[in-house]
C-alpha atoms as a PDB file:
ATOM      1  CA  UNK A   1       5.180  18.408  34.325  1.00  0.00           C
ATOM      2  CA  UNK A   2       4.917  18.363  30.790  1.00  0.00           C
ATOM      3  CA  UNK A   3       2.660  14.572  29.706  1.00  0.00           C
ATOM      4  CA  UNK A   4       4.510  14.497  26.563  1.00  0.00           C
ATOM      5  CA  UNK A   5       7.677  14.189  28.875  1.00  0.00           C
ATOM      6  CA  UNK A   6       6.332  11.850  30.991  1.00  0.00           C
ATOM      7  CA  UNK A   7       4.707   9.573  28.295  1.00  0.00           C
ATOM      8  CA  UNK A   8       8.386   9.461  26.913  1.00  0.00           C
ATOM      9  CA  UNK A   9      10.524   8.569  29.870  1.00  0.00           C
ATOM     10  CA  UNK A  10       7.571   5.594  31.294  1.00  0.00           C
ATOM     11  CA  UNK A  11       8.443   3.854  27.194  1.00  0.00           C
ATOM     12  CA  UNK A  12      12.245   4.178  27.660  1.00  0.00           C
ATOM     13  CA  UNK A  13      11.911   3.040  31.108  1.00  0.00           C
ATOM     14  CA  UNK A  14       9.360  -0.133  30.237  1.00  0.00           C
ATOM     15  CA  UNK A  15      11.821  -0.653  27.047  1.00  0.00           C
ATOM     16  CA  UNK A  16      15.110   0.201  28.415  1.00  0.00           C
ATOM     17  CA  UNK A  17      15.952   1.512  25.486  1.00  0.00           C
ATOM     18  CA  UNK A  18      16.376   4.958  23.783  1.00  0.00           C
ATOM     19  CA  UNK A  19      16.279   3.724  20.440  1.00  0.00           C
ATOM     20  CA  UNK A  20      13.651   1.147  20.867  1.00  0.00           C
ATOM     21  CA  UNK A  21      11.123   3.685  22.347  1.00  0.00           C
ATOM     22  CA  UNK A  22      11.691   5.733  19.769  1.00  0.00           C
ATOM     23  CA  UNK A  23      10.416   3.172  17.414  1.00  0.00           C
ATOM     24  CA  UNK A  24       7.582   2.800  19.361  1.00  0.00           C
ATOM     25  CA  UNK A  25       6.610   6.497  19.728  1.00  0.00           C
ATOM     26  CA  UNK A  26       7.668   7.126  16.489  1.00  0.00           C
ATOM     27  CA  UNK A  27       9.751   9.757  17.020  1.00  0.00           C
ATOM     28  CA  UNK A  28      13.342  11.077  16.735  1.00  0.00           C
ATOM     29  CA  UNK A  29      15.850   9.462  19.040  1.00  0.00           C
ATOM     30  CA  UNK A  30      17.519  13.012  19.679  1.00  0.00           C
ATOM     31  CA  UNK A  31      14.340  14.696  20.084  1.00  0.00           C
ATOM     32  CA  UNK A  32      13.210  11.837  23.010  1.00  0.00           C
ATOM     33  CA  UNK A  33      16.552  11.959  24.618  1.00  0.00           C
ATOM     34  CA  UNK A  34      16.291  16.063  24.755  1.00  0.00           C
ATOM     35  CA  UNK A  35      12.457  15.829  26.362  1.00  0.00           C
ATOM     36  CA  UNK A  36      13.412  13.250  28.550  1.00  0.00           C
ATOM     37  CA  UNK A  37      16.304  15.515  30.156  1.00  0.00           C
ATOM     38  CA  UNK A  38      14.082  18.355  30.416  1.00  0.00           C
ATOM     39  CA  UNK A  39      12.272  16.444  32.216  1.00  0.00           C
ATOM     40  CA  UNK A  40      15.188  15.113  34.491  1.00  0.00           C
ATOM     41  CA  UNK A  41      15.859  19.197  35.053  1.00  0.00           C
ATOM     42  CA  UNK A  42      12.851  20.256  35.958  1.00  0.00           C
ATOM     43  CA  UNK A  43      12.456  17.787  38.439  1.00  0.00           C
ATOM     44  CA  UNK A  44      16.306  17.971  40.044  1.00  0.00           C
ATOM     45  CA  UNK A  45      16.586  14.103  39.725  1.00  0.00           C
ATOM     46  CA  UNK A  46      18.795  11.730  37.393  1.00  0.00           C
ATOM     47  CA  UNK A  47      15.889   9.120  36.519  1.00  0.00           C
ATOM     48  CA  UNK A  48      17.829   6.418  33.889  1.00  0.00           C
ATOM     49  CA  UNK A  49      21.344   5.500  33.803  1.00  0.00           C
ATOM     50  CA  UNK A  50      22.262   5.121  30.154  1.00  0.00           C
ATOM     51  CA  UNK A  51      24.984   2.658  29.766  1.00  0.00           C
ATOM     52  CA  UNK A  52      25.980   1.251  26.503  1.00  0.00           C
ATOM     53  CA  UNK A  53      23.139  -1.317  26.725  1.00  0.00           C
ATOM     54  CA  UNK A  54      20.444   1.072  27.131  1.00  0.00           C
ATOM     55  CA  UNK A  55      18.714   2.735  29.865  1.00  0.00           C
ATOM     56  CA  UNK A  56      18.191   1.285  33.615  1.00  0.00           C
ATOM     57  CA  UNK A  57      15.911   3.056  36.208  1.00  0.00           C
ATOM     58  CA  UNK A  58      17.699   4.896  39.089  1.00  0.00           C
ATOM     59  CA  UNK A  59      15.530   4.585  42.157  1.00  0.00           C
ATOM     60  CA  UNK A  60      14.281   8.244  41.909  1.00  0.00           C
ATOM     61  CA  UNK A  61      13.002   6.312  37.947  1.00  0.00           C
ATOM     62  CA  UNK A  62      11.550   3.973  39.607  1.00  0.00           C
ATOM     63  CA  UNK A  63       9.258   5.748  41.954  1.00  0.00           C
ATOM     64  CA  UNK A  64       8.261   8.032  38.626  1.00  0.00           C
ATOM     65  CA  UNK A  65       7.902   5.024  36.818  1.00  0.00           C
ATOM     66  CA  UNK A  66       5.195   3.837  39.774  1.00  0.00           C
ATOM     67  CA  UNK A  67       3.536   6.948  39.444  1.00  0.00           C
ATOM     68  CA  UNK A  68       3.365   7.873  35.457  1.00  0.00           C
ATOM     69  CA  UNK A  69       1.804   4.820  34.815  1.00  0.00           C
ATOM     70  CA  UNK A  70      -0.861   5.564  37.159  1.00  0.00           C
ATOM     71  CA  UNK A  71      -1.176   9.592  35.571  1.00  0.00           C
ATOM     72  CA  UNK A  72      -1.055   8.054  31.668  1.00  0.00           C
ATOM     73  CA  UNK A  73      -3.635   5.707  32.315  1.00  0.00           C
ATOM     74  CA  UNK A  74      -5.807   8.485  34.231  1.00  0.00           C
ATOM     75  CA  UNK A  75      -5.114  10.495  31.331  1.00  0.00           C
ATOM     76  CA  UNK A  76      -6.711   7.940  28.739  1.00  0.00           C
ATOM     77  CA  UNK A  77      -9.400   7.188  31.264  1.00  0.00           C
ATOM     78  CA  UNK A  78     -10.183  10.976  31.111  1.00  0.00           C
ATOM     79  CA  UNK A  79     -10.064  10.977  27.015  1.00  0.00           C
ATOM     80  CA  UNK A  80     -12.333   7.849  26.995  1.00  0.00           C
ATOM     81  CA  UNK A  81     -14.571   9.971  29.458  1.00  0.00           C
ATOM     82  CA  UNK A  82     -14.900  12.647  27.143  1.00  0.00           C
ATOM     83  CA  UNK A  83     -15.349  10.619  23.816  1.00  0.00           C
ATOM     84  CA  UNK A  84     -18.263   8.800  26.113  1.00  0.00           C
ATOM     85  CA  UNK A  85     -20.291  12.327  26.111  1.00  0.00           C
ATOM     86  CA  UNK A  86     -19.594  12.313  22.258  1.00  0.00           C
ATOM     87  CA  UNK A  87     -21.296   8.881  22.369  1.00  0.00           C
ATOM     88  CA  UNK A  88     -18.319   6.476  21.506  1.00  0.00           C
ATOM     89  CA  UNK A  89     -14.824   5.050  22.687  1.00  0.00           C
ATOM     90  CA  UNK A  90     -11.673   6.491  21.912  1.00  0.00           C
ATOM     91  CA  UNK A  91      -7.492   5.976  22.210  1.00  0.00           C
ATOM     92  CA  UNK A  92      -5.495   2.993  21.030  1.00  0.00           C
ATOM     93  CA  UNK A  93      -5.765  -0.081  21.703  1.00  0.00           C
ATOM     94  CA  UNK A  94      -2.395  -2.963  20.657  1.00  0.00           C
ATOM     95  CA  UNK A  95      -2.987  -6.711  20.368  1.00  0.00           C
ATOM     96  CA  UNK A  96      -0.740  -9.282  20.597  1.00  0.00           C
ATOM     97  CA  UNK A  97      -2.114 -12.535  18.829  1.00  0.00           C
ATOM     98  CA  UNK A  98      -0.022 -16.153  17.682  1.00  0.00           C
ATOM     99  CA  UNK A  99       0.413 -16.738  14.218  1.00  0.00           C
ATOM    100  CA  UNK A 100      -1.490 -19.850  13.836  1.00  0.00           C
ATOM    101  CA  UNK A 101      -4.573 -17.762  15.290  1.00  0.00           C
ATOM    102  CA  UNK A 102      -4.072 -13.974  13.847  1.00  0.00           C
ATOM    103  CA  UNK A 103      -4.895 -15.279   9.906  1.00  0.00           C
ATOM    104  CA  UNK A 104      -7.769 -16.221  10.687  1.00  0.00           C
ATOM    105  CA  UNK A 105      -8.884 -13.372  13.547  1.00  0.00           C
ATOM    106  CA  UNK A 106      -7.643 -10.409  12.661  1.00  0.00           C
ATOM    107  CA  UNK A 107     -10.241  -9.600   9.429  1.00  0.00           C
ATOM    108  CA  UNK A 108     -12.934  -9.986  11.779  1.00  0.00           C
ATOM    109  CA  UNK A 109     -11.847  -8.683  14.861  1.00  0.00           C
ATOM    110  CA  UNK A 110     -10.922  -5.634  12.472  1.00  0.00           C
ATOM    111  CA  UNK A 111     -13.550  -5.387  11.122  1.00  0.00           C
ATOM    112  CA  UNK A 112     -15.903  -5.129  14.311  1.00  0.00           C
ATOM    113  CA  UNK A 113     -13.619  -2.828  16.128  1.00  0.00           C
ATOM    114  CA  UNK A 114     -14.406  -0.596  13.689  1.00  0.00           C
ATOM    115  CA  UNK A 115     -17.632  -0.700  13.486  1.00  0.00           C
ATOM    116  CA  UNK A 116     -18.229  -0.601  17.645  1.00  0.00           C
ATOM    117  CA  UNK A 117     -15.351   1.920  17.917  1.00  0.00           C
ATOM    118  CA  UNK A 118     -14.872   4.208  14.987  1.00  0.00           C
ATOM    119  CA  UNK A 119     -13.170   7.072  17.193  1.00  0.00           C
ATOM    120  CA  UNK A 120     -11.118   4.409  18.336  1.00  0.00           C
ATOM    121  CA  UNK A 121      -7.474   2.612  16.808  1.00  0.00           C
ATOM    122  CA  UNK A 122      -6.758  -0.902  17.236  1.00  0.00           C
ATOM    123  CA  UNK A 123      -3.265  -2.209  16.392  1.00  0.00           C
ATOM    124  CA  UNK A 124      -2.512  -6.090  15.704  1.00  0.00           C
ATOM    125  CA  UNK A 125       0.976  -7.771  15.866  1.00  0.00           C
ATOM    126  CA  UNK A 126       2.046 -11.265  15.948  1.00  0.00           C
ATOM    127  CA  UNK A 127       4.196 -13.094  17.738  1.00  0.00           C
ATOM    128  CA  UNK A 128       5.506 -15.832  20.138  1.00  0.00           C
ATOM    129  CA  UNK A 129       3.188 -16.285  23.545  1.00  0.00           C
ATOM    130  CA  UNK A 130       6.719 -15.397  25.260  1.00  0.00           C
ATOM    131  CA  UNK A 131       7.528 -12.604  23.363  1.00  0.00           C
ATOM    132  CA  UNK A 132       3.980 -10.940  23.478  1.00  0.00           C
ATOM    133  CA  UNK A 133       4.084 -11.748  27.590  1.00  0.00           C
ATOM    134  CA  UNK A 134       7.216  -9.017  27.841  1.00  0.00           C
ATOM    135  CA  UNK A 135       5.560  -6.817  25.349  1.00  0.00           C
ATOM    136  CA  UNK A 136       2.694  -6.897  28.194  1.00  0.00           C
ATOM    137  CA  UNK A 137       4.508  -6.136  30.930  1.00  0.00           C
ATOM    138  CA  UNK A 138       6.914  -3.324  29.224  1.00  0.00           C
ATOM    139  CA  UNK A 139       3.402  -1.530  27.673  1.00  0.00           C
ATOM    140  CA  UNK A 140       3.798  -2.580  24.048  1.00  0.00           C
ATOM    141  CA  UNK A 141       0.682  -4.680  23.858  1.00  0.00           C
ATOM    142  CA  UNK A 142      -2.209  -3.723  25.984  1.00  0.00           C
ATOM    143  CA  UNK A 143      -4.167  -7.429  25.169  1.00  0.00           C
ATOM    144  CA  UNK A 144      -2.611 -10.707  24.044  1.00  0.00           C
ATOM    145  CA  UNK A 145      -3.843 -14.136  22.824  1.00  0.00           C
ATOM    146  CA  UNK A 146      -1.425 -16.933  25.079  1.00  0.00           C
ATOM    147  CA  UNK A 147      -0.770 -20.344  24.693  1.00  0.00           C
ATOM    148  CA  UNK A 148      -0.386 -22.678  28.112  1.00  0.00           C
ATOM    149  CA  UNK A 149       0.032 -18.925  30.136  1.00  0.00           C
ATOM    150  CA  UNK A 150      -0.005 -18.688  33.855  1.00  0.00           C
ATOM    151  CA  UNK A 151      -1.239 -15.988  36.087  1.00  0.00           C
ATOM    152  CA  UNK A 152       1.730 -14.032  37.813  1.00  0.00           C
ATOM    153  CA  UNK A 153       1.931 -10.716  39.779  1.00  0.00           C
ATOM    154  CA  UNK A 154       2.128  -9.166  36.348  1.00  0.00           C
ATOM    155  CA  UNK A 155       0.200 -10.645  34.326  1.00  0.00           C
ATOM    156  CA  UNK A 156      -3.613 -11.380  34.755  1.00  0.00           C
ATOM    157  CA  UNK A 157      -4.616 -14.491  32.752  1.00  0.00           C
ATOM    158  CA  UNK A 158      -8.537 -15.349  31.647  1.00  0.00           C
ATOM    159  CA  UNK A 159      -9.385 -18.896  29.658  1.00  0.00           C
ATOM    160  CA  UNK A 160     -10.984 -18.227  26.363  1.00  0.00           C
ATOM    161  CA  UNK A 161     -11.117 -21.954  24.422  1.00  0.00           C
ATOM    162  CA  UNK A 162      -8.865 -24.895  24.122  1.00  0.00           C
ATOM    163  CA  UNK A 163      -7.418 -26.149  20.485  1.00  0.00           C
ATOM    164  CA  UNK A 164      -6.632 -29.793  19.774  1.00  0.00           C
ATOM    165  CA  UNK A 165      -3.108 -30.505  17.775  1.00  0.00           C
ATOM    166  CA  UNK A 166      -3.441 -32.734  15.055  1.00  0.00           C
ATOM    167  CA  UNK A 167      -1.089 -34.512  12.693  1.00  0.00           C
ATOM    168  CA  UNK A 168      -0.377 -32.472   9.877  1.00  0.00           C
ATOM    169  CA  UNK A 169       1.498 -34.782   6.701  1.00  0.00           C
ATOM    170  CA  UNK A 170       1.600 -33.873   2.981  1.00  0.00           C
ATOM    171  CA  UNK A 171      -1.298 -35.371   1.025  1.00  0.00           C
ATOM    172  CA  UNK A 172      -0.232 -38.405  -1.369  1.00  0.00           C
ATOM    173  CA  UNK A 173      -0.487 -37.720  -4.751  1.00  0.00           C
ATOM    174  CA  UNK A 174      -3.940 -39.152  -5.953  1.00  0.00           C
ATOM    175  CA  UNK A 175      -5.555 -39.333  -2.342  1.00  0.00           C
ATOM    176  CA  UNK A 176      -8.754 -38.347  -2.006  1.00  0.00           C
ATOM    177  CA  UNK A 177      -9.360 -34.729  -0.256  1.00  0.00           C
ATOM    178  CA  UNK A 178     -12.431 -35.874   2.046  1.00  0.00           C
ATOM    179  CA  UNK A 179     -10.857 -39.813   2.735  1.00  0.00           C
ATOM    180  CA  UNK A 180     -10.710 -40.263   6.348  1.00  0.00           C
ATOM    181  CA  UNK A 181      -7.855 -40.114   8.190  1.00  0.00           C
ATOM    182  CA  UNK A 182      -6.402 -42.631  10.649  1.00  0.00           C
ATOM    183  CA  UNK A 183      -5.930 -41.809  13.975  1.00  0.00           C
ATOM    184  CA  UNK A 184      -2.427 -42.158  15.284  1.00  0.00           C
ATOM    185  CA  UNK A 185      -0.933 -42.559  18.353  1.00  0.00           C
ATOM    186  CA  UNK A 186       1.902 -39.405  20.386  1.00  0.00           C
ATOM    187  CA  UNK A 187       4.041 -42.372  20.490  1.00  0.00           C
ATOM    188  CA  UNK A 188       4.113 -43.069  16.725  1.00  0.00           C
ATOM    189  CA  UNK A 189       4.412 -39.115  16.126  1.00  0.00           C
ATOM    190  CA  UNK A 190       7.377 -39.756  17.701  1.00  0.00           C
ATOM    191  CA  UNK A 191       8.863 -41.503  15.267  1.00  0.00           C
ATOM    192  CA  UNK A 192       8.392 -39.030  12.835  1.00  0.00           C
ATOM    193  CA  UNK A 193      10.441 -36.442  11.305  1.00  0.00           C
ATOM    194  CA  UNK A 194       8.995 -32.815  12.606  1.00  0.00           C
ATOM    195  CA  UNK A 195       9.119 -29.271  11.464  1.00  0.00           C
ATOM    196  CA  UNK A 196       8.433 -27.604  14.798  1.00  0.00           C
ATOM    197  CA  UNK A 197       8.871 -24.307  16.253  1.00  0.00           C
ATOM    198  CA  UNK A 198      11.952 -23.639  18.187  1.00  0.00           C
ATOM    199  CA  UNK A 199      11.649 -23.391  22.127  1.00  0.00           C
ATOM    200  CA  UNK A 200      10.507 -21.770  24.145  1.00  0.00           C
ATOM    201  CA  UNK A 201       7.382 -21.787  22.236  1.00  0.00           C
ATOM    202  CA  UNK A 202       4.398 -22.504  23.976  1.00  0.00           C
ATOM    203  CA  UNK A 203       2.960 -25.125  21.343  1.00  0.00           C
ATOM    204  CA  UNK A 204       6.681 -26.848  21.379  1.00  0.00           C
ATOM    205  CA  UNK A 205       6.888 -26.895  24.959  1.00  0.00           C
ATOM    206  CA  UNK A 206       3.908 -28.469  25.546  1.00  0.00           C
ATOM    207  CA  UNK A 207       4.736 -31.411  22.925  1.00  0.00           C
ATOM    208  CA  UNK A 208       7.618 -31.755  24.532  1.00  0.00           C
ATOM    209  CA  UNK A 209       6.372 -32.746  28.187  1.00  0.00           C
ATOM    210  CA  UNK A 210       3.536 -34.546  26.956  1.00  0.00           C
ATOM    211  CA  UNK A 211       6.035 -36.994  24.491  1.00  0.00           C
ATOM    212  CA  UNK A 212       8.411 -37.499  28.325  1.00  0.00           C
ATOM    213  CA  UNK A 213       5.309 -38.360  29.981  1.00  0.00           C
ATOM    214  CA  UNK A 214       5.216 -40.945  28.074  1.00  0.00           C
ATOM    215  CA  UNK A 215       8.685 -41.771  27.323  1.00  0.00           C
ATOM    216  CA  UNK A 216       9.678 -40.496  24.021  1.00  0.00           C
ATOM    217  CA  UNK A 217      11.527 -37.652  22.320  1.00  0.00           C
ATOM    218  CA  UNK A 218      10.936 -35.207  19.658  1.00  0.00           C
ATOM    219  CA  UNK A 219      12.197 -36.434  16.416  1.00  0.00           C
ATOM    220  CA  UNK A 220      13.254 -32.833  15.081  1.00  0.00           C
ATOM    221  CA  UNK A 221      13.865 -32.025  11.368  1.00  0.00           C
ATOM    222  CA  UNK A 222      13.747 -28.802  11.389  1.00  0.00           C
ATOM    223  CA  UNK A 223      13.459 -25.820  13.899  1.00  0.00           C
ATOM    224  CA  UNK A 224      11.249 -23.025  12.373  1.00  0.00           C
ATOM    225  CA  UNK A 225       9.292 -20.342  13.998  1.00  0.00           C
ATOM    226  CA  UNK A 226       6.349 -19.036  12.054  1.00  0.00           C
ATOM    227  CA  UNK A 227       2.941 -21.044  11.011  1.00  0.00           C
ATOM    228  CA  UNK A 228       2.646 -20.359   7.767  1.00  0.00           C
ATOM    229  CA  UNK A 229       6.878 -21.589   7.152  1.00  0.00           C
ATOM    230  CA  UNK A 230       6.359 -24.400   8.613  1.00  0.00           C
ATOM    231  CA  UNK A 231       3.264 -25.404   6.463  1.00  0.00           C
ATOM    232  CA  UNK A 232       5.675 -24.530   3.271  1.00  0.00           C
ATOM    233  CA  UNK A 233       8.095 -27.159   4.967  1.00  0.00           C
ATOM    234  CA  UNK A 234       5.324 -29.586   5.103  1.00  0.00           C
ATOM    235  CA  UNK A 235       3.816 -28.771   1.612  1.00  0.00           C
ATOM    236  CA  UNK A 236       7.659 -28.931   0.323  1.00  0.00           C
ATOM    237  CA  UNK A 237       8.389 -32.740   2.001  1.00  0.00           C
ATOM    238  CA  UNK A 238      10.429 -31.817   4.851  1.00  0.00           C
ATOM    239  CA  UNK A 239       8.489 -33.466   7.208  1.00  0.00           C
ATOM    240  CA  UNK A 240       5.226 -33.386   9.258  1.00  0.00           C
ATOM    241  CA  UNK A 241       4.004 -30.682  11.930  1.00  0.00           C
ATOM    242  CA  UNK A 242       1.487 -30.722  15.090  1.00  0.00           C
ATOM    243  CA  UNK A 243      -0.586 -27.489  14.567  1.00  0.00           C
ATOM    244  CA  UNK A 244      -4.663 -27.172  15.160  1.00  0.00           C
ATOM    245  CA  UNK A 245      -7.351 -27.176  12.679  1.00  0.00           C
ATOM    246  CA  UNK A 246      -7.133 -23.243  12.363  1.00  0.00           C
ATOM    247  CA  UNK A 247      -3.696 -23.213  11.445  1.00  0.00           C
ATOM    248  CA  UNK A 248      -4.339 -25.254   8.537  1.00  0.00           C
ATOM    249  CA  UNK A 249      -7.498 -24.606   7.558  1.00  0.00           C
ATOM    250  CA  UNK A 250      -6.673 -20.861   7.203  1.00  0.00           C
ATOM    251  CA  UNK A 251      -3.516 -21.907   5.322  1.00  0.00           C
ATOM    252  CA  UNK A 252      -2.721 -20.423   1.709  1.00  0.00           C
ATOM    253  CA  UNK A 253      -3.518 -24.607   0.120  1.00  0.00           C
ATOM    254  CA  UNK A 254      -5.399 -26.375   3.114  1.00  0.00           C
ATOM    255  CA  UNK A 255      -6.268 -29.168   0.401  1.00  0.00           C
ATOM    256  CA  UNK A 256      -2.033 -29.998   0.316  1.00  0.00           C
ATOM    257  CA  UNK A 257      -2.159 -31.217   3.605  1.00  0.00           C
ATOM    258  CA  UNK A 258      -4.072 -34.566   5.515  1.00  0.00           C
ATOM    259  CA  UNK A 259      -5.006 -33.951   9.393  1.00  0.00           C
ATOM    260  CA  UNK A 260      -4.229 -36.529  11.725  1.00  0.00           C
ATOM    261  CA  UNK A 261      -6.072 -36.836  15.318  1.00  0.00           C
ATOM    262  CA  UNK A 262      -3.334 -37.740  18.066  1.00  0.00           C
ATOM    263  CA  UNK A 263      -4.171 -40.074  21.000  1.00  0.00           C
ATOM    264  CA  UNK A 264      -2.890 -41.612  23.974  1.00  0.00           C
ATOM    265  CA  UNK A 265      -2.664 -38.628  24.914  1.00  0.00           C
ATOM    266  CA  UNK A 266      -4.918 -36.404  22.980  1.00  0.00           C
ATOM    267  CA  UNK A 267      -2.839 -33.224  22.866  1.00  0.00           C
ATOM    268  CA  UNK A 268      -4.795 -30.050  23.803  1.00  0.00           C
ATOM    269  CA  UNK A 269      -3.591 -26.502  24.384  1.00  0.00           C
ATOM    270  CA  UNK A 270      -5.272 -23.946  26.217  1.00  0.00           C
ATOM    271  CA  UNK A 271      -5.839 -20.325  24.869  1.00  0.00           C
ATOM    272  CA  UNK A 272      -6.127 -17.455  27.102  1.00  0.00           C
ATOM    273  CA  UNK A 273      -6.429 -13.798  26.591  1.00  0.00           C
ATOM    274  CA  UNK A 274      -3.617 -11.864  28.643  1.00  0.00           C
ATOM    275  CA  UNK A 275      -3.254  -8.364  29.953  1.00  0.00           C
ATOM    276  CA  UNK A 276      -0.914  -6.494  32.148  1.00  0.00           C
ATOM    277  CA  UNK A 277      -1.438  -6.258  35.956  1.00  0.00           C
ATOM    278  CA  UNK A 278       0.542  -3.287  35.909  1.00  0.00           C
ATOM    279  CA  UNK A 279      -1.885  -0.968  34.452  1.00  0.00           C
ATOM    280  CA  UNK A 280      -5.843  -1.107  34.672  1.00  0.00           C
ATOM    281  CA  UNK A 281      -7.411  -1.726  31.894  1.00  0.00           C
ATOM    282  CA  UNK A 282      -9.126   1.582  29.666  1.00  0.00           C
ATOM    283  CA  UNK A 283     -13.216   1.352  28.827  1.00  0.00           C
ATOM    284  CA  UNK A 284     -11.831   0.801  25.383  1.00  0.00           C
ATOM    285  CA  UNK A 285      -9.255  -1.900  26.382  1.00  0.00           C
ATOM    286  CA  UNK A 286     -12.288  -3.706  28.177  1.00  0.00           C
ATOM    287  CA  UNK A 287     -14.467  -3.459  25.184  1.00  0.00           C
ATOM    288  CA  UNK A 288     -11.618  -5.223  23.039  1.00  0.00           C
ATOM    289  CA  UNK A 289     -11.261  -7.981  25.341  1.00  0.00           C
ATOM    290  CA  UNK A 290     -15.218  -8.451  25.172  1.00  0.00           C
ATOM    291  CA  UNK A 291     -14.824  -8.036  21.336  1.00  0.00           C
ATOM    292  CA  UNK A 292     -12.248 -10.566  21.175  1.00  0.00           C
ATOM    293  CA  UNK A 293     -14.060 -12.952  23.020  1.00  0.00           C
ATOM    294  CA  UNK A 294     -17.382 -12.221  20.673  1.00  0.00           C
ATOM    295  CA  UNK A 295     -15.078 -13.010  17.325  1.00  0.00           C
ATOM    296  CA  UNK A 296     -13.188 -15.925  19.025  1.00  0.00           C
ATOM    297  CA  UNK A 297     -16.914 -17.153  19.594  1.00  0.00           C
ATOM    298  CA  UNK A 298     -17.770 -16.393  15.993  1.00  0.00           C
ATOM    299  CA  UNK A 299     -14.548 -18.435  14.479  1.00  0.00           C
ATOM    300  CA  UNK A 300     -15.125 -21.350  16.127  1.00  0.00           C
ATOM    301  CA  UNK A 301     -18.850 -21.652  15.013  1.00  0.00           C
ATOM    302  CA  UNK A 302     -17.587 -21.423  11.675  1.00  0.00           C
ATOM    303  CA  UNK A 303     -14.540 -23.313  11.349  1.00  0.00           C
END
């Protein structure tokens, strides 16, 4: 059984999708679809059913699905083996982190990979916790960054710090940059127009029960995925926004905005790093999730 083969029918299978795992491997959709059959001859079975929508599993997919995930990881665990005699880590490693923490993480993070792992490859994406949760379980990210995520029977979940949402507003003209701020209540935040991020984002989500635990309802301006938007919203008068420190303070004009504590409830969201319970993690994958941890550390000192 050729690896190559294998590696290429576990992606379309965990994608369900010729031309999406052909993105991902970077590599000709006619040249996939021909290995992949090969690989269906030499083994006498029929192991996706391609329908206009994609690619599905049949059952004899399935159990090869089981098993090549098992063989490609003890593949990379045999690679990592090898690079260890060499005196380093090795393969690729993909991240998932959220936009309002990957401006201000993924220099650093970078940065050390590199120098811990030079025979190793780290690759960073953004995205929404929901999003980057599927890209987990289909094999697209190997480590993500959550907001409010749960442990499941795919996904293993570990804390790694909580963030506080604040008020964000557009600063007066003439204010003062270092005047202090008035605390305000999640009931009067309530009352104000909001440019939020559209469900089911984590952040969102979490504003949302919080406000009907209380009694009151989001006051939406505008619906707008994407940190750094939705501080040019702010900056342009649209309205306000509930991000954390980080997401401003790492912001192209941090001084164009005031920061706003929110009480009665205080709103806090809890940060966890993800990965897959479908696949054990590699030596190098491990070493990540300490790095992470290490620079997540680091961040917070200095912020």
């Amino acid at each position: 059984m050729d690896l190559k083969q294998l590696e290429y029918f576990v992606r379309v299978a965990e994608l369900g999708s010729f031309t999406r795992a052909a993105i991902a491997l970077d590599v000709a959709q006619p040249a996939l679809s021909r290995q992949v059959r090969l690989l269906e001859v030499e083994l006498r079975q029929s192991l996706l059913t391609r329908n206009g929508r994609g690619a599905v599993p049949t059952e004899a997919g399935k159990l090869l699905l089981a098993h090549g995930r098992g063989i490609l990881h003890q593949v990379d665990r045999a690679r990592e083996e090898l690079g260890r005699v060499r005196g380093s880590l090795a393969g690729r490693v993909a991240v998932g982190l959220p936009s309002s923490l990957a401006r201000v993480l993924t220099v650093p993070l970078t940065r050390a990979f590199r120098r811990q792992m030079p025979d190793a490859t780290i690759s960073i994406s953004e995205g929404l916790s929901v999003a980057m949760q599927e890209s987990l379980v289909n094999g697209r990210l190997d480590i993500a960054v959550l907001y409010n995520a749960h442990s499941s029977a795919e996904l293993e979940i570990a804390p790694l710090l909580e963030e506080e949402l604040l008020l964000v507003q557009l600063r007066a003209a003439g204010s003062v940059e270092d005047a202090p701020t008035v605390p305000i209540s999640l009931k009067a935040v309530s009352q104000l127009p909001l440019v939020i991020p559209s469900r089911p984002n984590a952040i969102r989500m979490h504003i949302e029960s919080e406000m009907a635990n209380i009694g009151c309802r989001l006051n939406i301006a505008l619906e707008i995925d994407g940190v750094s938007a939705i501080l040019d919203l702010v900056a342009d008068g649209a309205g306000c926004a509930v991000l954390s420190r980080n997401a401003v303070a790492n912001s192209v004009r941090p001084s164009a905005f005031t920061v706003s504590t929110i009480h009665d409830p205080v709103l806090r969201t809890k940060v966890s790093l993800a990965t897959s319970s479908l696949r054990p993690a590699t030596l190098t994958q491990q070493a990540t999730l300490r790095l992470l941890r290490e620079t997540v550390e680091w961040v917070m000192k200095t912020v």
